[in-house]
C-alpha atoms as a PDB file:
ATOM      1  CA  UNK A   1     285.936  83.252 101.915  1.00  0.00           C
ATOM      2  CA  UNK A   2     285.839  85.668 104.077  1.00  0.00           C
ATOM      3  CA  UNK A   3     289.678  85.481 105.233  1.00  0.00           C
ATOM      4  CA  UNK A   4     290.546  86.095 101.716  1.00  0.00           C
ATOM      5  CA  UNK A   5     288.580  89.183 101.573  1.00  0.00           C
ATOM      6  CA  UNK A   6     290.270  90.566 104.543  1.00  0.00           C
ATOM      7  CA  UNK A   7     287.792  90.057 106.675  1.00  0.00           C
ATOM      8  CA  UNK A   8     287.224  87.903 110.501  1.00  0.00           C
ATOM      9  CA  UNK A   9     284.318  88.144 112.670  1.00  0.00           C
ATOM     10  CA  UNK A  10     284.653  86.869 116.913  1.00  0.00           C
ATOM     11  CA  UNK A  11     281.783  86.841 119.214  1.00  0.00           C
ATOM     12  CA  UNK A  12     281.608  88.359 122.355  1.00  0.00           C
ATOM     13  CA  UNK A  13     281.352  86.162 125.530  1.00  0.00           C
ATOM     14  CA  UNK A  14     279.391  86.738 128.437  1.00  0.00           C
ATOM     15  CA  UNK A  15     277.815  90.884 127.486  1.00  0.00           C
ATOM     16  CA  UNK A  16     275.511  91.942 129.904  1.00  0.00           C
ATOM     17  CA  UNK A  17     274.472  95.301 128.422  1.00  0.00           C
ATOM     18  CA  UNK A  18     275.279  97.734 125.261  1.00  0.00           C
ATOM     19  CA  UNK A  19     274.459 101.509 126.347  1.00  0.00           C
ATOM     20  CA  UNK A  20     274.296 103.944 123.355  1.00  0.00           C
ATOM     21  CA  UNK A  21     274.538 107.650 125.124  1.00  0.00           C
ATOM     22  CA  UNK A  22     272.868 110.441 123.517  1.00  0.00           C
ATOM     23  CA  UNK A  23     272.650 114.002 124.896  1.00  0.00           C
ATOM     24  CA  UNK A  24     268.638 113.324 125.396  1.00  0.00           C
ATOM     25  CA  UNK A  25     268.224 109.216 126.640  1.00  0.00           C
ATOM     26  CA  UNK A  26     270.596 106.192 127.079  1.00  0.00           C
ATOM     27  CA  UNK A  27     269.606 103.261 125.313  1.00  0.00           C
ATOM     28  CA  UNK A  28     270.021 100.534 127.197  1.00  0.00           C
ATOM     29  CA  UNK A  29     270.056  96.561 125.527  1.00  0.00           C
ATOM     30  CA  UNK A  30     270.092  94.209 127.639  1.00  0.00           C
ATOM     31  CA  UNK A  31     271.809  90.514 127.136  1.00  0.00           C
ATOM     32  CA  UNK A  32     272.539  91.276 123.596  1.00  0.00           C
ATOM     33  CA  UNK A  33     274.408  88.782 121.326  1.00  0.00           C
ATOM     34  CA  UNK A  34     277.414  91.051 120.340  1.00  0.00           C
ATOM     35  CA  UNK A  35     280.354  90.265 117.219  1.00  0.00           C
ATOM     36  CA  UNK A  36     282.779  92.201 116.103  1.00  0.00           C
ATOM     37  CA  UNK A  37     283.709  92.285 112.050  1.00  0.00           C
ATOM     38  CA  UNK A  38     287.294  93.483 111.490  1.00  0.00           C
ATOM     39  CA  UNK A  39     287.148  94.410 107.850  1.00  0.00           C
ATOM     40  CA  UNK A  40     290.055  95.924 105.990  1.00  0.00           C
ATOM     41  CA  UNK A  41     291.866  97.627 109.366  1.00  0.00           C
ATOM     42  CA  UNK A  42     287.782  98.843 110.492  1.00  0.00           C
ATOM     43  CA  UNK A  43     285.851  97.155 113.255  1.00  0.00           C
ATOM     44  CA  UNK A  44     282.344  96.575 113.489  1.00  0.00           C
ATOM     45  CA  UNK A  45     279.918  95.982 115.928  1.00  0.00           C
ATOM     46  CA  UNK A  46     277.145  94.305 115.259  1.00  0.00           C
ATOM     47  CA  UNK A  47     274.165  94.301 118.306  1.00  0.00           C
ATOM     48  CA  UNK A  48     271.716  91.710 118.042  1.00  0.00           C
ATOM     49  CA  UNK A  49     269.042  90.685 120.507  1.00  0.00           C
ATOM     50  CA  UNK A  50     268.452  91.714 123.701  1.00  0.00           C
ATOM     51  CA  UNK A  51     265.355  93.937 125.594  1.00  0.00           C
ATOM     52  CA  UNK A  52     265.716  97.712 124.722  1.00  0.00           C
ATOM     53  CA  UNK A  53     264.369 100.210 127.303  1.00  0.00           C
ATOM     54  CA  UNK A  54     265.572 104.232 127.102  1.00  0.00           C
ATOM     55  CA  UNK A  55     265.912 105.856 130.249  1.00  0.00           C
ATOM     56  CA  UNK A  56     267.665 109.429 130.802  1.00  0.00           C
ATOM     57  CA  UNK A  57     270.907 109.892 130.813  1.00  0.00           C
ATOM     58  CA  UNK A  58     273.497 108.643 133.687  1.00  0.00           C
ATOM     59  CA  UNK A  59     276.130 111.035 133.902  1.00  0.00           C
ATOM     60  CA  UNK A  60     278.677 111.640 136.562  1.00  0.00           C
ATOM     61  CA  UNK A  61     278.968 114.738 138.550  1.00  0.00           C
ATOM     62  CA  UNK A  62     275.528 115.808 137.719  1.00  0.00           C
ATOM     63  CA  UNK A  63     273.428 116.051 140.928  1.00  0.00           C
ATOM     64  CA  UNK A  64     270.020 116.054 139.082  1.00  0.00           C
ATOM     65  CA  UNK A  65     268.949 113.566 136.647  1.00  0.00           C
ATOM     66  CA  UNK A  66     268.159 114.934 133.047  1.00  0.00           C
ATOM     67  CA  UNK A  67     264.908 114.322 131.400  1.00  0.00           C
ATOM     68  CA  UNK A  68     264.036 114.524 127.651  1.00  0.00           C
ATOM     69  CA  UNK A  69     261.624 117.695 127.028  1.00  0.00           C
ATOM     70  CA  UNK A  70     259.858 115.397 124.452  1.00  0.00           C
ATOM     71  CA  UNK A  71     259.943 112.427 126.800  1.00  0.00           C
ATOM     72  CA  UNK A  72     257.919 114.734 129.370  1.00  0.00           C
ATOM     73  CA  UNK A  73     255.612 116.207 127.344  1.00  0.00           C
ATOM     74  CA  UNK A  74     254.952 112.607 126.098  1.00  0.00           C
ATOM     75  CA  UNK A  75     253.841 111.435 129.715  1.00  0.00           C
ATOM     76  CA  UNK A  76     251.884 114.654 130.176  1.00  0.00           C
ATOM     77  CA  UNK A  77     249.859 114.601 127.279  1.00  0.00           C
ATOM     78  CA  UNK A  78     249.125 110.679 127.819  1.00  0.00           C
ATOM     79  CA  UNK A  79     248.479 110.805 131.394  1.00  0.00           C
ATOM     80  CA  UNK A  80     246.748 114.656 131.428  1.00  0.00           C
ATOM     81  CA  UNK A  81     248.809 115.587 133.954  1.00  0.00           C
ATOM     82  CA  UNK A  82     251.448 118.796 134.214  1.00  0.00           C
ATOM     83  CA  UNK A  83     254.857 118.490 132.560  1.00  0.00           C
ATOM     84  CA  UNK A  84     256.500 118.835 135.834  1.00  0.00           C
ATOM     85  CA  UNK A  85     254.781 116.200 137.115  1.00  0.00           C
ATOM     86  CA  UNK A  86     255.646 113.973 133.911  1.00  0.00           C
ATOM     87  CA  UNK A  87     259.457 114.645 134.638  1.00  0.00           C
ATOM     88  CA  UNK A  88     259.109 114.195 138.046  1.00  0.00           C
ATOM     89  CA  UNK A  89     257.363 110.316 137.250  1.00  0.00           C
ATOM     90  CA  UNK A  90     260.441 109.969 134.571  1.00  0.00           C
ATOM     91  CA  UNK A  91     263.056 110.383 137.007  1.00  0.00           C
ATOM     92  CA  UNK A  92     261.507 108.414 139.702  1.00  0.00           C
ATOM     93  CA  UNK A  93     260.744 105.485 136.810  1.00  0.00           C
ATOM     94  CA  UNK A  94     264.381 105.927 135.725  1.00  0.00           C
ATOM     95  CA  UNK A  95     263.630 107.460 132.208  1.00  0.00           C
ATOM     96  CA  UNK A  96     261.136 104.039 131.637  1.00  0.00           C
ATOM     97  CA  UNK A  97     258.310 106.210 129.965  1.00  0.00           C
ATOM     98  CA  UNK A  98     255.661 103.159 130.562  1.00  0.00           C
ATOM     99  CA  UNK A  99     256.005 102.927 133.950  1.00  0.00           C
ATOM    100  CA  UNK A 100     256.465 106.900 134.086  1.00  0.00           C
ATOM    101  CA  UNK A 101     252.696 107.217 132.143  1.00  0.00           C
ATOM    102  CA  UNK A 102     251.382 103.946 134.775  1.00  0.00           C
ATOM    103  CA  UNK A 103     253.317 105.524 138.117  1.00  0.00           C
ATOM    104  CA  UNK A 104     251.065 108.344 137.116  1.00  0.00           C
ATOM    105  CA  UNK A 105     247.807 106.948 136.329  1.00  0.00           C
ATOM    106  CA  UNK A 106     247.815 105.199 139.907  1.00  0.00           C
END
């Protein structure tokens, strides 16, 4: 049915990670189950599965890791200590705000 419709859908083999890149965080999915719908000339990804963290962004040529303004205040506010403090525990937990708000409780 849906060959008549124009439409085919593969899997994927073997995806270790998706990374969606916005200017604030990377969203990192881990072992996802991935297909791809080609649909009238289009293709679609479809994500599905997988463990989500966010973590700041990995760019190249930058010498010092970005952290999210909202992300740091975040940590601060939970953990009652100074926002440069909170980025500080972000970049040193990778962007992982959980371990960022426990690296500072300890």
């Amino acid at each position: 049915m849906m060959q008549r419709m124009g439409m085919s859908m593969d899997g994927v083999e073997d995806v270790q990670e998706v990374i969606i890149r916005t200017i604030s965080k990377d969203i990192v999915i881990e072992q996802p189950e991935v297909a791809i719908l080609n649909m009238q000339g289009q293709r679609i990804y479809q994500v599905v599965g997988g463990t989500i963290t966010e973590r700041a962004p990995q760019r190249s040529g930058e010498s010092k890791p970005v952290v999210a303004e909202e992300d740091a205040r975040l940590v601060a506010d939970q953990t009652g200590k100074s926002i440069e403090e909170a980025k500080n525990a972000l970049i040193e937990s990778e962007g992982d705000l959980a371990k960022a708000i426990l690296l500072l409780q300890a």
